[in-house]
N, C-alpha and C. Protein backbone atom coordinates (compact mmCIF):
# COMPACT_ATOMS: atom_id res chain seq x y z
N UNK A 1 120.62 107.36 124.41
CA UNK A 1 119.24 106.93 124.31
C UNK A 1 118.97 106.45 122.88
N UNK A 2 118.43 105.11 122.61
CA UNK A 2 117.84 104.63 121.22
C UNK A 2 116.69 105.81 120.92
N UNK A 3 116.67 105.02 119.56
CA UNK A 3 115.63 106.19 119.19
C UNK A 3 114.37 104.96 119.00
N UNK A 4 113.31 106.38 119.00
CA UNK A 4 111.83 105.09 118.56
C UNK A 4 111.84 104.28 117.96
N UNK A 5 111.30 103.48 117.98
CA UNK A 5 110.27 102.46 116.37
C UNK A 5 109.43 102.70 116.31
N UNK A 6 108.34 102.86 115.15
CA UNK A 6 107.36 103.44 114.66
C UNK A 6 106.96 102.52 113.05
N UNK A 7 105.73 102.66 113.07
CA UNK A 7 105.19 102.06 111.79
C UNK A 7 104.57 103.07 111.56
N UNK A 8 104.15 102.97 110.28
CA UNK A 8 103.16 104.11 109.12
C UNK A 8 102.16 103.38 108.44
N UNK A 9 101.17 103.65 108.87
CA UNK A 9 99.83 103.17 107.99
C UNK A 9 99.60 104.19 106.89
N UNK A 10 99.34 103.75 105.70
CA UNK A 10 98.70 104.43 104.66
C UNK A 10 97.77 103.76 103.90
N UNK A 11 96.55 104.48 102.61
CA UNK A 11 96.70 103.41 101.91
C UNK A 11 97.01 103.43 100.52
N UNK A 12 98.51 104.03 100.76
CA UNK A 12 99.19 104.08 99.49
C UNK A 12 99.33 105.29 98.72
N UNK A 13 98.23 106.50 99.12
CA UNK A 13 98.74 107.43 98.17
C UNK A 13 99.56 108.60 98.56
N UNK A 14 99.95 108.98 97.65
CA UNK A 14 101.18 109.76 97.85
C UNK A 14 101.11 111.15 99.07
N UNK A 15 99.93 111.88 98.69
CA UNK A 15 99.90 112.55 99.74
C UNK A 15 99.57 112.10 101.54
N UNK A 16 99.26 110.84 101.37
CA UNK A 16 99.18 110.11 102.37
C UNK A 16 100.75 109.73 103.06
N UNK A 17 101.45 109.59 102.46
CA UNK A 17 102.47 109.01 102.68
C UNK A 17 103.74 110.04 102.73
N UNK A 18 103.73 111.25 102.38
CA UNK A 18 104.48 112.28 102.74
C UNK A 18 104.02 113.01 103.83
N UNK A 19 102.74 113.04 103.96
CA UNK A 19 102.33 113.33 105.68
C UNK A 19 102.77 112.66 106.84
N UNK A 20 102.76 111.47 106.43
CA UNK A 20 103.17 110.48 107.79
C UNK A 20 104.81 110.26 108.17
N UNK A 21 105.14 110.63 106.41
CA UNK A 21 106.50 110.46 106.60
C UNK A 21 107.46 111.43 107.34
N UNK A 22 106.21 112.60 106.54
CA UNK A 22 107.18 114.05 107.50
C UNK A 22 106.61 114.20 108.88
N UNK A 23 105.68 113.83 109.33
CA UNK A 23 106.21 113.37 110.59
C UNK A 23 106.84 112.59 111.96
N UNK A 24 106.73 111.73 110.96
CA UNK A 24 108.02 110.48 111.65
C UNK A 24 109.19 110.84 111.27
N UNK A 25 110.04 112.14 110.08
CA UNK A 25 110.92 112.39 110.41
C UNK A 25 111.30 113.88 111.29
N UNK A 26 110.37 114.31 111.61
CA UNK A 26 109.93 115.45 112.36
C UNK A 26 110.41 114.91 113.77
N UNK A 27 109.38 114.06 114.26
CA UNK A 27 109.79 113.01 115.51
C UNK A 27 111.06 112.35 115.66
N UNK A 28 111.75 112.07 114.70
CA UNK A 28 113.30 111.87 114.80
C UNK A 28 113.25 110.15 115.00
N UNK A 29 112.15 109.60 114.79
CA UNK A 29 112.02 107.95 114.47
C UNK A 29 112.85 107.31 113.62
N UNK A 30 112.97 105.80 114.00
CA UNK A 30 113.02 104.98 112.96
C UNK A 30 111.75 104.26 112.75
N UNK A 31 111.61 103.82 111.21
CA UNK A 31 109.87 103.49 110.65
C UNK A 31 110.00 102.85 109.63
N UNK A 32 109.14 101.97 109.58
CA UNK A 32 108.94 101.22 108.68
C UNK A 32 107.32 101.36 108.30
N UNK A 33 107.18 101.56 107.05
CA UNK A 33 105.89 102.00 105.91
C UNK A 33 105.18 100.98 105.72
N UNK A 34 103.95 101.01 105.77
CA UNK A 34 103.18 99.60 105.23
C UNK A 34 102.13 100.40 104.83
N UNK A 35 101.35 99.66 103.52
CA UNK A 35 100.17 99.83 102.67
C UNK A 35 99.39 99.11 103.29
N UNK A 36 97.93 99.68 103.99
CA UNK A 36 96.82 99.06 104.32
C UNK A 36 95.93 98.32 103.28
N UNK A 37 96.10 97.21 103.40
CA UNK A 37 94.68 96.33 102.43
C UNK A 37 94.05 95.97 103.20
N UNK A 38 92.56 96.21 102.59
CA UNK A 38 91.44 95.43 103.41
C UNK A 38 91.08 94.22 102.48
N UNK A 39 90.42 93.29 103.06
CA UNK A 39 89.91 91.79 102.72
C UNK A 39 88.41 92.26 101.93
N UNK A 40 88.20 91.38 101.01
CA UNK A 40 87.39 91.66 99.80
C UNK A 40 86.02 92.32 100.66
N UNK A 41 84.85 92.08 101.33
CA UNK A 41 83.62 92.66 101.58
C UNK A 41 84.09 94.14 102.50
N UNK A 42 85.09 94.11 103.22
CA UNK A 42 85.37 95.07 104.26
C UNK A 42 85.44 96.38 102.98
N UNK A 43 86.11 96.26 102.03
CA UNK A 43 86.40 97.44 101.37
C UNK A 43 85.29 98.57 100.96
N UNK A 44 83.91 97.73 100.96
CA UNK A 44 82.98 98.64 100.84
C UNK A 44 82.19 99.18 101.86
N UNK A 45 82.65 98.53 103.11
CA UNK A 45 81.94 98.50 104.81
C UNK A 45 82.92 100.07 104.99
N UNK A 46 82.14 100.88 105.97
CA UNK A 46 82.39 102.15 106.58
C UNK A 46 83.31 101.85 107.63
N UNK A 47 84.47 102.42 107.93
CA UNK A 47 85.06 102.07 109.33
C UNK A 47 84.10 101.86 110.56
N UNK A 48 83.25 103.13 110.96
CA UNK A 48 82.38 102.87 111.93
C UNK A 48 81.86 101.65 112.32
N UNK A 49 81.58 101.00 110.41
CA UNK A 49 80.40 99.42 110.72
C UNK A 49 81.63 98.09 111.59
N UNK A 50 82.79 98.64 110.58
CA UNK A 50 83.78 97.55 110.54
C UNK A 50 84.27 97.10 111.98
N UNK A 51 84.51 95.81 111.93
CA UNK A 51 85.17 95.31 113.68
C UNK A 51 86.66 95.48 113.56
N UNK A 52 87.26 95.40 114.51
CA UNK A 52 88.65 95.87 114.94
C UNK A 52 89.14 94.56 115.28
N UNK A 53 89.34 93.97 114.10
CA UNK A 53 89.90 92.52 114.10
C UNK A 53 90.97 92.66 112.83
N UNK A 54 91.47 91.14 112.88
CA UNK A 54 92.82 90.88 112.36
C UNK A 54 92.23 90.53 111.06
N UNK A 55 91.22 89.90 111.01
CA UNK A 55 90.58 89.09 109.83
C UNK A 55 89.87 90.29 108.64
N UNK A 56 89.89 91.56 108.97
CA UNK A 56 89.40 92.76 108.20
C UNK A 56 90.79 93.06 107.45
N UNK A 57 91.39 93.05 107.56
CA UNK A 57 92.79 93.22 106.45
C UNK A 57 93.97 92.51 106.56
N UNK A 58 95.26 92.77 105.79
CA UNK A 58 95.87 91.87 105.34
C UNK A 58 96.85 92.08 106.38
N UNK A 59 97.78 91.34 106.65
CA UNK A 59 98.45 90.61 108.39
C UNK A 59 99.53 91.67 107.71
N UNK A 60 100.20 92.37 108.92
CA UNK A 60 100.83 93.85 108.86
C UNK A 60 102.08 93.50 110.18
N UNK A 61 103.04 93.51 109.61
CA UNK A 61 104.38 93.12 110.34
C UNK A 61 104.76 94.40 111.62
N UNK A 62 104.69 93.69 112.69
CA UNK A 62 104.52 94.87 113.79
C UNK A 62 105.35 94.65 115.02
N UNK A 63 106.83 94.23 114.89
CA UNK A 63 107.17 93.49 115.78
C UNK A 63 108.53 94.90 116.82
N UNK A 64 108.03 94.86 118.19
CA UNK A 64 107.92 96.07 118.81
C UNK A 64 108.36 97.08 118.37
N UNK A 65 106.98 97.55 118.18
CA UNK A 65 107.01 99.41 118.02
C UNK A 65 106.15 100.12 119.10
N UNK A 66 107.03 101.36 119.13
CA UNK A 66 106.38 102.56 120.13
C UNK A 66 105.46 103.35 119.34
N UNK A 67 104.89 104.09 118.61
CA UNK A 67 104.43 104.37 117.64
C UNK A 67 103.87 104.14 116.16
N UNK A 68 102.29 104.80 116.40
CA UNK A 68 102.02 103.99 115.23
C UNK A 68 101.31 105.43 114.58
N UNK A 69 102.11 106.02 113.50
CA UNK A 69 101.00 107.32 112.39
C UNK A 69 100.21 106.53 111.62
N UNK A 70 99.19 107.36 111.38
CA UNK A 70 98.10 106.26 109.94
C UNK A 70 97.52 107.41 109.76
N UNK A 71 97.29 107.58 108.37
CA UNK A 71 96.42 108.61 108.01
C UNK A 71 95.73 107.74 106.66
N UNK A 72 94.31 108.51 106.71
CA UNK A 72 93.41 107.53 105.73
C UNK A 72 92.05 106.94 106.06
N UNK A 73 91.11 106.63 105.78
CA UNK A 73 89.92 106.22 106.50
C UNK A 73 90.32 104.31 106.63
N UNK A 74 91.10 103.68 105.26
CA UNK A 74 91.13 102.56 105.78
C UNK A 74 92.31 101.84 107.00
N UNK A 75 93.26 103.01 107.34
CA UNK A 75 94.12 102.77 107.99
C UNK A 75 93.67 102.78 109.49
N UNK A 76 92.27 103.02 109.85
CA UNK A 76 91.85 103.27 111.25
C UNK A 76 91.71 102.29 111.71
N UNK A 77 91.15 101.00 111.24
CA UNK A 77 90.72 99.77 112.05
C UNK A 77 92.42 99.21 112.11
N UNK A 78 93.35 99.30 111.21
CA UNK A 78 94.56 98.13 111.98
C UNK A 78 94.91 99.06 112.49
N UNK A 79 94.83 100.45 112.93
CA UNK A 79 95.81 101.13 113.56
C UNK A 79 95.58 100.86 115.23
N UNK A 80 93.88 100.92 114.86
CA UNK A 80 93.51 100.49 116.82
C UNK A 80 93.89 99.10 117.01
N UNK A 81 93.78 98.70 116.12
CA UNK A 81 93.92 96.80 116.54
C UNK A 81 95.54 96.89 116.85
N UNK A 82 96.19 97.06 116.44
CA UNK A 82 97.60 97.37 116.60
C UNK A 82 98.02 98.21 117.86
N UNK A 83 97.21 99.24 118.29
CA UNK A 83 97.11 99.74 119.76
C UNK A 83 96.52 98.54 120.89
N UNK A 84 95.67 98.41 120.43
CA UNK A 84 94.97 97.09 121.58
C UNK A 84 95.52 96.27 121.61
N UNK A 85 96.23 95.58 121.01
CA UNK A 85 97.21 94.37 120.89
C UNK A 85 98.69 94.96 121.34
């Protein structure tokens, strides 16, 4: 049996990124890490306000994965857009 693919949303800081990591190696994945940027007005918008579009942050390489960790308040909008898609 292959093993998963998986991506990691963060946005960049360290304790962010040893959480997600230890559990994608917990899960026994393969993963690839990406830093969430948002697009200049979104950064001060609340997730709640924000839409779950492509055009709210910066284009995030996603080419089939089974799994997606994100931890972070700005990692929530690509993480659903990345589920819905």
């Amino acid at each position: 049996m292959t093993k998963l693919k998986g991506i990691l949303l963060t946005e960049g800081m360290h304790g962010m990124i040893s959480q997600v990591e230890g559990l994608a190696k917990a899960l026994d994945i393969n993963f690839s890490h990406h830093t969430v940027e948002t697009k200049g007005f979104w950064k001060i918008v609340p997730p709640k306000l924000t839409p779950i579009s492509d055009t709210v942050f910066k284009k995030i390489d996603s080419n089939d994965i089974d799994i997606i960790i994100s931890c972070g308040r700005k990692s929530i909008i690509p993480s659903l857009f990345l589920k819905k898609n």
